[in-house]
N, C-alpha and C. Protein backbone atom coordinates (compact mmCIF):
# COMPACT_ATOMS: atom_id res chain seq x y z
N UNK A 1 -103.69 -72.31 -31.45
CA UNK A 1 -102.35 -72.83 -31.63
C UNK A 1 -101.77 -73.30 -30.31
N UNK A 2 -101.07 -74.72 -30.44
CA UNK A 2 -100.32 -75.16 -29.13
C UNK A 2 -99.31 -74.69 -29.35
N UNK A 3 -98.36 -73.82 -28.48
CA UNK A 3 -97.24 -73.69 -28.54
C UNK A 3 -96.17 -74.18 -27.91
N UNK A 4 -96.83 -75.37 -27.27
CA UNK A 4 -95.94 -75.79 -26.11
C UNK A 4 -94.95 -76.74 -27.02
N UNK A 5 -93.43 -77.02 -26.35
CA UNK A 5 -92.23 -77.77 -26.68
C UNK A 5 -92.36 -79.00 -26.38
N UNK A 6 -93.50 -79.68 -25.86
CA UNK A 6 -93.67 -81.02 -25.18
C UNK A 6 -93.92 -82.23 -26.80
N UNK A 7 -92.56 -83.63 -26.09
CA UNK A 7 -93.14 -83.86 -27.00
C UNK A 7 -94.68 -84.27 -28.02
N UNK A 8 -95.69 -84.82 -26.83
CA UNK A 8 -97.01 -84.94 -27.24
C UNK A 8 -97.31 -83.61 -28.17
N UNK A 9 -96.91 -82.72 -27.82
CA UNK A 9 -97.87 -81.65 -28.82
C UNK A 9 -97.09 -81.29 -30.29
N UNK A 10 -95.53 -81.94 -30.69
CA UNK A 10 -94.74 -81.62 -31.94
C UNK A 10 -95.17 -82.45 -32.26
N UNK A 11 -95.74 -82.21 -33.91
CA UNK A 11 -95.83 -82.95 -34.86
C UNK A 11 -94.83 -83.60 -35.24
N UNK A 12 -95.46 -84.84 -35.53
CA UNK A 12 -94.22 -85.96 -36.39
C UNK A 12 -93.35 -85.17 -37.29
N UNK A 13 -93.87 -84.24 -38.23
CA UNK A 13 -92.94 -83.89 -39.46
C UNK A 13 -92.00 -83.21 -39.07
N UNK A 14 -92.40 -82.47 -37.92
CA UNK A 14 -91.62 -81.35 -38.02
C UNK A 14 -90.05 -81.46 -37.24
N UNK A 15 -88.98 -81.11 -37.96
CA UNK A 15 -87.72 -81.02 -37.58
C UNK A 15 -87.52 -80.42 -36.68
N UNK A 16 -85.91 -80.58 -36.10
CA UNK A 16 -85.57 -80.06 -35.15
C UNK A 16 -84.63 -78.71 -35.38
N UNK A 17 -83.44 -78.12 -34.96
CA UNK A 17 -82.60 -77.12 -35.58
C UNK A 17 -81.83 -78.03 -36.37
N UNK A 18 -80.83 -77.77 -37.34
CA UNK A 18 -79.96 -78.22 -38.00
C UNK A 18 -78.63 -78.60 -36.88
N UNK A 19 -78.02 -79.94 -36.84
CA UNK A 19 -77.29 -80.47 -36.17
C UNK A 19 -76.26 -81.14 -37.28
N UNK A 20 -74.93 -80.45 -37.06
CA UNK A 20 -73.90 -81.52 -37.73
C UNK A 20 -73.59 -82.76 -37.63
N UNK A 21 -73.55 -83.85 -38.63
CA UNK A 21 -72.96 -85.25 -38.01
C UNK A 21 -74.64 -85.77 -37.37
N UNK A 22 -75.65 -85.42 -37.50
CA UNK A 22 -76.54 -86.02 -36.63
C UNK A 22 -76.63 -87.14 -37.54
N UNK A 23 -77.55 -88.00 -36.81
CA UNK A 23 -77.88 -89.46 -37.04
C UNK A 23 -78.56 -89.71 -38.33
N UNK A 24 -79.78 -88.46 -38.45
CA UNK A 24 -80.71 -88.43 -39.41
C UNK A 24 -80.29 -87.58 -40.49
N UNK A 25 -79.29 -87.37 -40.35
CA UNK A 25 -78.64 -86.32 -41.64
C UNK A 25 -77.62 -87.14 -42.46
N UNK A 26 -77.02 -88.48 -41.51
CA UNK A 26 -76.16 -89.73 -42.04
C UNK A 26 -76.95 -90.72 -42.95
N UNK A 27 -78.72 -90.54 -42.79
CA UNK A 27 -79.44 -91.85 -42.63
C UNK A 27 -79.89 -91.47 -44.45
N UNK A 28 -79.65 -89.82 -44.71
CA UNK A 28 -79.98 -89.31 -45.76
C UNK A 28 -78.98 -89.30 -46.83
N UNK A 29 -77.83 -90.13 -46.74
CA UNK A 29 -76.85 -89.54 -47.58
C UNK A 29 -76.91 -91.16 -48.35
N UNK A 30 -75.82 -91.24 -49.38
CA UNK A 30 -76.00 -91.93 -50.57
C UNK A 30 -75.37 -92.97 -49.38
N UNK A 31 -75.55 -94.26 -49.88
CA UNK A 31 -75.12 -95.52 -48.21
C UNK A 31 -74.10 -96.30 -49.77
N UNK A 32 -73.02 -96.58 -49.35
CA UNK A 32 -71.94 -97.81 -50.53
C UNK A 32 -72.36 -98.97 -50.85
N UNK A 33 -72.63 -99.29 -51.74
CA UNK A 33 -72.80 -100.57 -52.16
C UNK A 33 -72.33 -101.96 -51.75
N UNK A 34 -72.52 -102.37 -50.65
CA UNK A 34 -71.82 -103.71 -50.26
C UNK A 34 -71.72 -104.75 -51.54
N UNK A 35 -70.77 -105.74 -51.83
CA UNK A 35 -70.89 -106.95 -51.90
C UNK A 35 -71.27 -107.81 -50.84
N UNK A 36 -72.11 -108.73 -51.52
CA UNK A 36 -72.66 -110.08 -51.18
C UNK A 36 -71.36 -110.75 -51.01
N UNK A 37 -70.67 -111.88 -51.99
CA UNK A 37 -70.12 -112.92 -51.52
C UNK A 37 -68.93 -112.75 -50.93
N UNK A 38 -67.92 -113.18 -50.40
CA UNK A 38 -66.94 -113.27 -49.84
C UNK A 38 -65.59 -113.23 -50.90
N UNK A 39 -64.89 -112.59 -50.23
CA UNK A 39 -63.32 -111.82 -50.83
C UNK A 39 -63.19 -113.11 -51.47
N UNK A 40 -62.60 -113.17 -52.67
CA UNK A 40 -61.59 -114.50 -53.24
C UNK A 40 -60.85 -115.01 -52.47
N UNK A 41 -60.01 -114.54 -51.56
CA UNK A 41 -59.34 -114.69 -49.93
C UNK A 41 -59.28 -116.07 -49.46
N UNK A 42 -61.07 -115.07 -48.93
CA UNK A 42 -61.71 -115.84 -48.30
C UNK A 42 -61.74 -117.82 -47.89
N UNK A 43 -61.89 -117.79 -50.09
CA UNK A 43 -62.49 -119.10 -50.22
C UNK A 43 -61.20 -119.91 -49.97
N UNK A 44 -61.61 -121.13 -49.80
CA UNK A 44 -60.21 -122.46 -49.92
C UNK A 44 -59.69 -122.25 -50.72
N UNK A 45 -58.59 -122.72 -50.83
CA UNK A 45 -58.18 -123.41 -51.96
C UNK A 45 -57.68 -124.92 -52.32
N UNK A 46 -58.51 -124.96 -53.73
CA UNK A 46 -59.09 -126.22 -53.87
C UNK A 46 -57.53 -127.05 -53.70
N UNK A 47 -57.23 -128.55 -53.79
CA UNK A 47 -55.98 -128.93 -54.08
C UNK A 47 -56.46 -129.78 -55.06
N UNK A 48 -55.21 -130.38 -55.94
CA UNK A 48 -55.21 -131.46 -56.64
C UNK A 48 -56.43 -132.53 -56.30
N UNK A 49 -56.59 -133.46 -55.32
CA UNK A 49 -57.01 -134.00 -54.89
C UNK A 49 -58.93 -133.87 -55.11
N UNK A 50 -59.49 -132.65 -54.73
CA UNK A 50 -60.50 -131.44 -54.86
C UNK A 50 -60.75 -132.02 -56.77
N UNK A 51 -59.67 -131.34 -57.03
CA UNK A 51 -59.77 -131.48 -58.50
C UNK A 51 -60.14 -132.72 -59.61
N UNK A 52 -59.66 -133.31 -58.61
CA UNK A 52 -59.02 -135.15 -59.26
C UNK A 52 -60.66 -135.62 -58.90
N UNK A 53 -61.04 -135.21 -57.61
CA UNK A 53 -62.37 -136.27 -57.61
C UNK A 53 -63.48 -135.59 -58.15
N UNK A 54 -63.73 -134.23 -58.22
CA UNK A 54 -64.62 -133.05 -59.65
C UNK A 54 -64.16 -134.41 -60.84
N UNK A 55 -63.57 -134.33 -60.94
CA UNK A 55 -63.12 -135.10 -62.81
C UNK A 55 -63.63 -136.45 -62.87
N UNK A 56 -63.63 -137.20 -61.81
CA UNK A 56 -63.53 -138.22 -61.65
C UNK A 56 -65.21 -138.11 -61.08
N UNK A 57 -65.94 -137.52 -60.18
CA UNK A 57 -67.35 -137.51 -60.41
C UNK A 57 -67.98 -137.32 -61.58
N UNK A 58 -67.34 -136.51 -62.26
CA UNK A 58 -68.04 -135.87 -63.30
C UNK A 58 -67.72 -137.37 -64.54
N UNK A 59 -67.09 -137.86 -64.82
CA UNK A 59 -66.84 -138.57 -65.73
C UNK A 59 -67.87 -140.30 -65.37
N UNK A 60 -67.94 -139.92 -63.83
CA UNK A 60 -68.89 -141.31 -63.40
C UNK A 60 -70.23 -140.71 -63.90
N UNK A 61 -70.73 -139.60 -63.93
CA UNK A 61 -71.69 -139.06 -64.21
C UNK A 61 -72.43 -138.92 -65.91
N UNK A 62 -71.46 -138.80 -66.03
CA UNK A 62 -71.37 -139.09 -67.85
C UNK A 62 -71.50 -140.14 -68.04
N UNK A 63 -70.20 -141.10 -67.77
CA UNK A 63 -70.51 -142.60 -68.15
C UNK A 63 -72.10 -142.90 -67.94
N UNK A 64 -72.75 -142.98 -66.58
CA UNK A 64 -74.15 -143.07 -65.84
C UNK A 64 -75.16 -142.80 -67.40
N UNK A 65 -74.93 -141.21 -67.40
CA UNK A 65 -76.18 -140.68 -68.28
C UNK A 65 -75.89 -141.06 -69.94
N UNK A 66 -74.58 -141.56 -70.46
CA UNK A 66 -74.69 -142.27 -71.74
C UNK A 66 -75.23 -143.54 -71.39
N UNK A 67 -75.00 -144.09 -70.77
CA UNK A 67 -75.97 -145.88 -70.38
C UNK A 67 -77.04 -145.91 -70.35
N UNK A 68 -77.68 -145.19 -69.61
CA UNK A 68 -79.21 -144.23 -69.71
C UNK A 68 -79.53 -143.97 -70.67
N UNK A 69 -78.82 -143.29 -71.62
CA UNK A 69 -79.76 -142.40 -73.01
C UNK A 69 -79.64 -144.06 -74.32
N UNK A 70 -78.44 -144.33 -73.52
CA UNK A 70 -78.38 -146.01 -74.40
C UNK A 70 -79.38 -147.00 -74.45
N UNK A 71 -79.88 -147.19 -73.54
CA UNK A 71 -80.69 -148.10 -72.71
C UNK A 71 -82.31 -147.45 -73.14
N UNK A 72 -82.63 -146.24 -73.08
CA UNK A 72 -83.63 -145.79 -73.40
C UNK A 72 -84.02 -145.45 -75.11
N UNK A 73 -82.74 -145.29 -75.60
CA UNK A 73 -82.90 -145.45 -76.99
C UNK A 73 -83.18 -146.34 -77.49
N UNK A 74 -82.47 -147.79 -76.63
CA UNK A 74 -83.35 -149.11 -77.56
C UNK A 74 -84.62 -149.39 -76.79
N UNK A 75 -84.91 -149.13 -75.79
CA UNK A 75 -86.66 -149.63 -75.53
C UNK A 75 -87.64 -148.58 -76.24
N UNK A 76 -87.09 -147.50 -76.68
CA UNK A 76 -87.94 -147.13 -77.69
C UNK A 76 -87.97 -147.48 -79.21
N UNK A 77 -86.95 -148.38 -79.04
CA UNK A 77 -86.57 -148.34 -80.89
C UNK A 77 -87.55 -150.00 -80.73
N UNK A 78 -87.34 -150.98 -79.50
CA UNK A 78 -88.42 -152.07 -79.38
C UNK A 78 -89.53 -151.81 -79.73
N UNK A 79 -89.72 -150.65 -78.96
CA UNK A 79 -91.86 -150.45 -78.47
C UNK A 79 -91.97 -150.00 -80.16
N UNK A 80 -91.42 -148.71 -81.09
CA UNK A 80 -91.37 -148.44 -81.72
C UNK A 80 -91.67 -150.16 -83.21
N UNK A 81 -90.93 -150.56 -82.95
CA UNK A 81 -90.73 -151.77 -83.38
C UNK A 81 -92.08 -152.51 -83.76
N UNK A 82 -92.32 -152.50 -82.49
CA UNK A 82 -93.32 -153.77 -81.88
C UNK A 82 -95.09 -152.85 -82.35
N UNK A 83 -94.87 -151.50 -82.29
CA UNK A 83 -95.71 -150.63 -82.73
C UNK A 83 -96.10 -150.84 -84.22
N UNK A 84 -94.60 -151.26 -85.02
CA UNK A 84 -94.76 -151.43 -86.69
C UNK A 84 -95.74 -152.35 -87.05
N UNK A 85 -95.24 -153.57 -85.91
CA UNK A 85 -95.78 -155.04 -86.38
C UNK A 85 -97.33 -154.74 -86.29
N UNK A 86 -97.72 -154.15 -85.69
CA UNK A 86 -99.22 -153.88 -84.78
C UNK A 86 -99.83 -154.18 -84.02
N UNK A 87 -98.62 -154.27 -82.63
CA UNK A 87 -99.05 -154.74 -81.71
C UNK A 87 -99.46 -153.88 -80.89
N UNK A 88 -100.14 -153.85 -80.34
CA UNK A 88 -101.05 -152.69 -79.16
C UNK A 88 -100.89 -152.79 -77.97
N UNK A 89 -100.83 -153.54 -77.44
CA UNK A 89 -100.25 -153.58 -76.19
C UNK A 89 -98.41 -153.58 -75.39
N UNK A 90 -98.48 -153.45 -74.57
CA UNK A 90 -97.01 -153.60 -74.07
C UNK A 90 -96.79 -155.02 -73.84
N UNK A 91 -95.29 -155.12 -74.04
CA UNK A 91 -94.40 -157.05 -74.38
C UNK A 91 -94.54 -157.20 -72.90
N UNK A 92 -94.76 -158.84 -72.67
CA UNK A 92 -94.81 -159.65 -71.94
C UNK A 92 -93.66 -159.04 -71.05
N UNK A 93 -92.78 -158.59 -71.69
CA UNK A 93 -91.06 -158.55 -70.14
C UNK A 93 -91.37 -156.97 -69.79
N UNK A 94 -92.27 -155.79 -69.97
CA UNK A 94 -92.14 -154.91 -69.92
C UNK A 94 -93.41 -155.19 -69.00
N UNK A 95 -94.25 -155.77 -69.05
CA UNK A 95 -95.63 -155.72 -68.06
C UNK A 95 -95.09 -156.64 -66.54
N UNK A 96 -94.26 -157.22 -67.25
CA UNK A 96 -93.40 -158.31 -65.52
C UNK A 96 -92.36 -157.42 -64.63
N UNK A 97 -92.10 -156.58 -65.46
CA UNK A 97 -90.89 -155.79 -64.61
C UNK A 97 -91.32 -155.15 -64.01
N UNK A 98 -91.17 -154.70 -62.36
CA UNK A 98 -91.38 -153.24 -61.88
C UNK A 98 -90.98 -152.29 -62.35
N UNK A 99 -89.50 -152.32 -62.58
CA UNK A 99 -88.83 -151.31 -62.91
C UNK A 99 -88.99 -150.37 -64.55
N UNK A 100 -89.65 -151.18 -65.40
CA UNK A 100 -90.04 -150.45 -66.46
C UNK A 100 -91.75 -150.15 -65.91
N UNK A 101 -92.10 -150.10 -65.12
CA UNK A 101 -93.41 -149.56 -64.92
C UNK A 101 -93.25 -148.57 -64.25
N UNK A 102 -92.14 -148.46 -63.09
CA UNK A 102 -92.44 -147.45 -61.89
C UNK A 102 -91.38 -146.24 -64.11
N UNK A 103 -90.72 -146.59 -64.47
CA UNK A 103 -90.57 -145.81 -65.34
C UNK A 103 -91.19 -145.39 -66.11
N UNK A 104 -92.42 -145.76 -66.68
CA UNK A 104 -93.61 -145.88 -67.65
C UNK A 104 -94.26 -144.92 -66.40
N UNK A 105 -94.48 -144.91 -65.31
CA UNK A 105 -95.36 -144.35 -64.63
C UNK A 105 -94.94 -142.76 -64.06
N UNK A 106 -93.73 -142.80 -64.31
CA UNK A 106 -92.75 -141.42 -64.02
C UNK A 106 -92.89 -140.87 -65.08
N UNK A 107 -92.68 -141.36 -66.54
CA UNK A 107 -92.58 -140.58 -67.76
C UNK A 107 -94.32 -139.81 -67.79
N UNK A 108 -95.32 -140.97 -67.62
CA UNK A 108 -96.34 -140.11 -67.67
C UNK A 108 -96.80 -139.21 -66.48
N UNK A 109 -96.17 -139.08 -65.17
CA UNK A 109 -96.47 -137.96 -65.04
C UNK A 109 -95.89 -136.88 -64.84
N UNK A 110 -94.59 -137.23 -65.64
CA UNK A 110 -94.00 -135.69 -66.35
C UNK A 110 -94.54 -134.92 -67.66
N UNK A 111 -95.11 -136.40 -68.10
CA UNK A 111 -96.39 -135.58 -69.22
C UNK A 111 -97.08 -134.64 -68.42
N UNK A 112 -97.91 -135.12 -67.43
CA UNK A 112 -98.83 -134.58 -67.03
C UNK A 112 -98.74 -133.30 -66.23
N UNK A 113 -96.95 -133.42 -65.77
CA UNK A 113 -96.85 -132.24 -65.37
C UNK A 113 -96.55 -131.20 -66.13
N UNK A 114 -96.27 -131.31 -67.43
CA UNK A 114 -95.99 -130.20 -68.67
C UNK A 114 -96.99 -129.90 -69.24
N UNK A 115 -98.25 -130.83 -69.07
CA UNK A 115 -99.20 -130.24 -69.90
C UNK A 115 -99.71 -129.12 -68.73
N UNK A 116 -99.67 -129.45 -67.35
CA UNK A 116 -100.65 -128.77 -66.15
C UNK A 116 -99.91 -127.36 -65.97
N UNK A 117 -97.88 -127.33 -66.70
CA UNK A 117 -97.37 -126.31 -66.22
C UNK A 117 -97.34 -125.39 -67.13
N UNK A 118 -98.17 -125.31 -68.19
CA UNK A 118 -97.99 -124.30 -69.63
C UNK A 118 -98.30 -123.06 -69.30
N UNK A 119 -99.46 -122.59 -68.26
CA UNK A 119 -99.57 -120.77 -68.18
C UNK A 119 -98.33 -120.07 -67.45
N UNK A 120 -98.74 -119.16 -67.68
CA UNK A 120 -97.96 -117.97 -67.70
C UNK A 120 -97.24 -118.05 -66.26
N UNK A 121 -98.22 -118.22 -65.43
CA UNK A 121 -97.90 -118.06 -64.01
C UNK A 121 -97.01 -119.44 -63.83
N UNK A 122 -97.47 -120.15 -63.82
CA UNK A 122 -97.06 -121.05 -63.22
C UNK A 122 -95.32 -121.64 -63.78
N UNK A 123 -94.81 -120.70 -65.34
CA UNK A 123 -93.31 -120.79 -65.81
C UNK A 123 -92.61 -119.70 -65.01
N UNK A 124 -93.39 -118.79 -64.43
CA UNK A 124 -92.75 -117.35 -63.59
C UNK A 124 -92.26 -118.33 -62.11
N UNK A 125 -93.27 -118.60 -62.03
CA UNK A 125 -92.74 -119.58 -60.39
C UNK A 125 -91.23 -120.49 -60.57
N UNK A 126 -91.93 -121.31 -61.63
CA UNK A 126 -90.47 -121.78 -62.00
C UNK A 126 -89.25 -121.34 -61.98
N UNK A 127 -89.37 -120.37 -62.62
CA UNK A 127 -88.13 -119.31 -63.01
C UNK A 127 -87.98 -118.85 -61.44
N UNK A 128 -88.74 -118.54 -60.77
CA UNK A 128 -88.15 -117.84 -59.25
C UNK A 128 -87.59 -119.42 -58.56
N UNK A 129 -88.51 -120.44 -58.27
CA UNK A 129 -87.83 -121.37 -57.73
C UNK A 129 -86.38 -121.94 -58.03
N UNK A 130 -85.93 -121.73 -59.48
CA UNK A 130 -84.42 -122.17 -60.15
C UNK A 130 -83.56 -120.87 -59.52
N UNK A 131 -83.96 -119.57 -59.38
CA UNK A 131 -83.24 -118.42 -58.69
C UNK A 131 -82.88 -119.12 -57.57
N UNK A 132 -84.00 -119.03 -56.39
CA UNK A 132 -84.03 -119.65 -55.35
C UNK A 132 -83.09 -120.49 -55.00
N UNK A 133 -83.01 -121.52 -55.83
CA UNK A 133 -81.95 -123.03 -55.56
C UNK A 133 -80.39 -122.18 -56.37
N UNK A 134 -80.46 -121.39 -57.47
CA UNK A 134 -79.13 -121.15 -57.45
C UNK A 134 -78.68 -120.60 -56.38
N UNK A 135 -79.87 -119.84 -55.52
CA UNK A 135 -79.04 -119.21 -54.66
C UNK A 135 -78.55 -119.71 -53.81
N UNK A 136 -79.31 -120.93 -53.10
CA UNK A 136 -79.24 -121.68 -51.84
C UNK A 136 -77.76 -122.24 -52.06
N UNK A 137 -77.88 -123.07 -53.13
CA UNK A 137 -76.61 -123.42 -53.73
C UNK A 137 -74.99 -122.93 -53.74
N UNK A 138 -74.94 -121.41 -54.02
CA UNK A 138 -74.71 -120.36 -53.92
C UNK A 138 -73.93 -120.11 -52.50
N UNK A 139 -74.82 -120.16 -51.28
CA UNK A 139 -75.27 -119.50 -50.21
C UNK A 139 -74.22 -121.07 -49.45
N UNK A 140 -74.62 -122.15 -50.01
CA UNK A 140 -74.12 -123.54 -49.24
C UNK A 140 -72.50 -123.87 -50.11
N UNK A 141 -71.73 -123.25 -50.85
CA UNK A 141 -70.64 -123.67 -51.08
C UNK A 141 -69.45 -122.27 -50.97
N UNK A 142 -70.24 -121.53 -50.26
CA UNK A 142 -69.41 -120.19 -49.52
C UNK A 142 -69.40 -120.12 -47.93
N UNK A 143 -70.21 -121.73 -47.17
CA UNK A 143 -70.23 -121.79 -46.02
C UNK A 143 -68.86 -122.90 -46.16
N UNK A 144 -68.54 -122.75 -44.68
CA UNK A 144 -67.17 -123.55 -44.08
C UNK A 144 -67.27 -125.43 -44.36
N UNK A 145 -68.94 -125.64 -43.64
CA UNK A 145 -68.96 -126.93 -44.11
C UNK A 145 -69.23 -127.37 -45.48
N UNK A 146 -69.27 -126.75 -46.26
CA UNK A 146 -69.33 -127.58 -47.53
C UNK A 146 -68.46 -128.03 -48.39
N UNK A 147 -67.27 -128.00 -47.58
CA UNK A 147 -66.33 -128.75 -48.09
C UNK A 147 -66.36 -130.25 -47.96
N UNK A 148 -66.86 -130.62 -47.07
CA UNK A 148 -67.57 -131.85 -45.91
C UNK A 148 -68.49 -132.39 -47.12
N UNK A 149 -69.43 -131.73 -46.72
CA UNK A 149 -70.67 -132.18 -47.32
C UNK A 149 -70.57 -132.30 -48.91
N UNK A 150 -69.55 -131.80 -49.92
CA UNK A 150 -69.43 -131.98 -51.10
C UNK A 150 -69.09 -132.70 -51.54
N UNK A 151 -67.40 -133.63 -50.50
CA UNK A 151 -66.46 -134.45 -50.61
C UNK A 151 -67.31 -136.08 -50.30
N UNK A 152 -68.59 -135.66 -49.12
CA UNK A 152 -68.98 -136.92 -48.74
C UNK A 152 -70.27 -137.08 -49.98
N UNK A 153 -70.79 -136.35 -50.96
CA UNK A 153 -71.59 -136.53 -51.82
C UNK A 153 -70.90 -137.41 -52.74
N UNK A 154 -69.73 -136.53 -53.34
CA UNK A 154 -69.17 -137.16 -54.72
C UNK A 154 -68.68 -138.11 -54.45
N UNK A 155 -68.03 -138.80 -52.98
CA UNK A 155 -67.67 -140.19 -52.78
C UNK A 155 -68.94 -141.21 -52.61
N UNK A 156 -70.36 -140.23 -52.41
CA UNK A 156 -71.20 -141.61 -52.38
C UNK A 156 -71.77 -141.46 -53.98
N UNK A 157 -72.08 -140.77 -54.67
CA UNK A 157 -72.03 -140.73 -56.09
C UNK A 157 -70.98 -141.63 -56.86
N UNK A 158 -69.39 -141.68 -56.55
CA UNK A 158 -68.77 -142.80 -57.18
C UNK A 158 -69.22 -143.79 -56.62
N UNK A 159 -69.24 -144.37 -55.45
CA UNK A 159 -69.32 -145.63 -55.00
C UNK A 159 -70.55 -145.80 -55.08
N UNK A 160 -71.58 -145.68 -55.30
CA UNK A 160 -72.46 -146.14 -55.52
C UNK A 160 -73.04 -145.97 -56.41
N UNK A 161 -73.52 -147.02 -57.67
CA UNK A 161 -74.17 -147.01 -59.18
C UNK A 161 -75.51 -146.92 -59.09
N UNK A 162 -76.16 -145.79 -58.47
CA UNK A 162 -77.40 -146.00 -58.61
C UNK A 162 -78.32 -145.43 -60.32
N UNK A 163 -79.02 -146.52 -60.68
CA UNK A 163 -79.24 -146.13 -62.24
C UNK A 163 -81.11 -146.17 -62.73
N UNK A 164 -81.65 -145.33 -62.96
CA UNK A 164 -83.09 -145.52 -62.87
C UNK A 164 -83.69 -145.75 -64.52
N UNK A 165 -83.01 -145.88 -65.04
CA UNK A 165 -83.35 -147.01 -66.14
C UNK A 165 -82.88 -148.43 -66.54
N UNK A 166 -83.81 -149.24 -65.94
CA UNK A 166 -83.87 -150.95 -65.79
C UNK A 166 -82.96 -151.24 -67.47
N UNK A 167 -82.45 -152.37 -67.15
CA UNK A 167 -81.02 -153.02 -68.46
C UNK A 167 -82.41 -154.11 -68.93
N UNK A 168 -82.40 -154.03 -70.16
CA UNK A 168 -83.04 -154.95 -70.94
C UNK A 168 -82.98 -156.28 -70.80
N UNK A 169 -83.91 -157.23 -70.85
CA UNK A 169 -83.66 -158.44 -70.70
C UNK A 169 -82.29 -159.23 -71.85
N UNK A 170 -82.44 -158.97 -72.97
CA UNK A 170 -81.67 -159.32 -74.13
C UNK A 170 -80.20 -158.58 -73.81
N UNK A 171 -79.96 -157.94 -73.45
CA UNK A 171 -78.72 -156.71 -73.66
C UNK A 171 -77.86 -157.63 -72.42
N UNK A 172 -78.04 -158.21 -70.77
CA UNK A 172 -77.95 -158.80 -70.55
C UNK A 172 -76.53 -159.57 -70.40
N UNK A 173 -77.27 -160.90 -71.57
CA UNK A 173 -76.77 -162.14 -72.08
C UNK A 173 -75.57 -161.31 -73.45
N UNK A 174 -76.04 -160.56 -74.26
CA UNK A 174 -74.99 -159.73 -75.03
C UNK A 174 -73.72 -159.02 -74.68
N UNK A 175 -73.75 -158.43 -73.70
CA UNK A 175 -72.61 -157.37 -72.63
C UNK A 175 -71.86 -158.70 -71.99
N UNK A 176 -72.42 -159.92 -71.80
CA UNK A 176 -71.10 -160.77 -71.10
C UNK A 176 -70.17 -161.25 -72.17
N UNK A 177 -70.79 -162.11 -73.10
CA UNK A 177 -69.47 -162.62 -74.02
C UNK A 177 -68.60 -161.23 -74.62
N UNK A 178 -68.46 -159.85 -74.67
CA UNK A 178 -67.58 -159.16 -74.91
C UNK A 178 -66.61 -159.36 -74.36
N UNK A 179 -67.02 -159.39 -72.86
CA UNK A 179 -66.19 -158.78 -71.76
C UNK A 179 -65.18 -160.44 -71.33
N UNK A 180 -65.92 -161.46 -71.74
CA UNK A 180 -65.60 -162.58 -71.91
C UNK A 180 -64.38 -162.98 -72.67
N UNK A 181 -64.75 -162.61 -74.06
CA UNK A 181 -63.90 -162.38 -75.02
C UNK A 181 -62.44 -161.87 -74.89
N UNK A 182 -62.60 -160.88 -74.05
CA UNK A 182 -61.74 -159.73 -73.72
C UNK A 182 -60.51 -160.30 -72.74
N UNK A 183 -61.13 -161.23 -71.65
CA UNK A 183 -60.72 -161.92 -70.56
C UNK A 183 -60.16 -163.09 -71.15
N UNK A 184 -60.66 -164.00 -72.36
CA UNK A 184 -60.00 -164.79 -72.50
C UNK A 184 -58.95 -164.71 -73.52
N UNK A 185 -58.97 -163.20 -74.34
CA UNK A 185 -57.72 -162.94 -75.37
C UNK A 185 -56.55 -162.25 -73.95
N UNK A 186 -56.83 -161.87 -73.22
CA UNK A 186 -55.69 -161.78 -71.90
C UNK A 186 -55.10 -162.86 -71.62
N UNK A 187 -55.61 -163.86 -71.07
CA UNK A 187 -54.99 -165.09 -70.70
C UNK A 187 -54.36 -165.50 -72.02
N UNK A 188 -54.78 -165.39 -73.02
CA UNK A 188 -54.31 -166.20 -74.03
C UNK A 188 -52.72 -165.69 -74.40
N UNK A 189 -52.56 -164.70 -73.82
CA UNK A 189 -51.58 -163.90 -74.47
C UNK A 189 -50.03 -164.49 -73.99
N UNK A 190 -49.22 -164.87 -74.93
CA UNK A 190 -48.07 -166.03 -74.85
C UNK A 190 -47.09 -165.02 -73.99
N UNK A 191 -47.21 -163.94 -74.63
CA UNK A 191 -45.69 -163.14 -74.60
C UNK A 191 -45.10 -163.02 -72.73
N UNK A 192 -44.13 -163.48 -72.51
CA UNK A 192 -43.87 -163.84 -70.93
C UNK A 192 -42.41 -162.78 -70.95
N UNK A 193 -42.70 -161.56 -69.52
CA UNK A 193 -41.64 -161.10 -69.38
C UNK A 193 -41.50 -160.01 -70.37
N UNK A 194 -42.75 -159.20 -71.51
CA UNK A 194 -42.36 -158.61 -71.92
C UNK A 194 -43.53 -157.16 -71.70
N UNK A 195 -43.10 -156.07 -71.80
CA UNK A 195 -43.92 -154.79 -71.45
C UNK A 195 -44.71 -154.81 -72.03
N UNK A 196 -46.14 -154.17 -72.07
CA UNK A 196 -46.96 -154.52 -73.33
C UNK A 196 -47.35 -152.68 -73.00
């Protein structure tokens, strides 16, 4: 037996006398539950303004994705169409366009990515990567600058129409005489000097 007090010869396990308040007697006790995000306080508060352009993104955003689901409903109701007659190949204006190809070429390889993403593993990843981004997400609109960075998104989101489903050749020449129509029952309108 060593009996010596040095530390080389005490075993790791072994304790020391009982000490009140020590470090390792604090390190053992139940620890409080922090919250994560920041006091309600904390956050801004939004103003009118905040509010007005949320509504006003969000409604450019809508408009956007009904034009889209519009636009894609009739080139399928064409191909569909053109499928009845028995035609097999794709129409002359759909093989000239880039823009319905780089789309034809996106749709299939989101096929290809649903057929490649069906096991087990590879929907678990998923599911952690959508955690992930809620969190980041999360993590980026409880920091100081993202008031910045939110205000300069949704102003380049209104001002700029960017739309990734190409407008039909036919649809076109159709969408002007409405709007035509519209412009010339304005002018036409006699009534002078009165509120409308």
């Amino acid at each position: 037996l060593n009996r010596s007090d040095s530390d080389s010869s005490m075993p790791k396990y072994k304790k020391g006398p009982f000490h009140r308040n020590a470090l390792e007697r604090r390190s053992l006790r139940w620890k409080k539950v922090r919250t994560t995000g920041p006091p309600s306080s904390a956050l801004p508060m939004r103003t009118s303004l905040d509010l007005e352009l949320d509504l006003q993104a969000n409604h450019t955003k809508l408009d956007h994705l009904k034009d889209e689901i519009a636009r894609l409903k009739d080139i399928n109701k064409r191909l569909s169409d053109a499928k009845t007659k028995g035609e097999t190949e794709l129409p002359q204006w759909m093989n000239d366009d880039q823009s319905f190809q780089n789309l034809l070429s996106e749709a299939e390889k989101l096929r290809n990515e649903m057929k490649a993403n069906s096991s087990k593993q590879d929907r678990r990843a998923e599911q952690l990567l959508k955690r992930a981004t809620r969190d980041v997400q999360r993590m980026r609109k409880n920091s100081p600058a993202s008031n910045v960075i939110s205000f300069k998104e949704k102003m380049a989101f209104i001002t700029s129409a960017k739309t990734t489903v190409p407008v039909l050749p036919g649809t076109i020449m159709t969408e002007i005489p409405k709007d035509r129509e519209r412009l010339e029952e304005f002018l036409r309108d006699d009534r002078i000097g009165e509120e409308v």
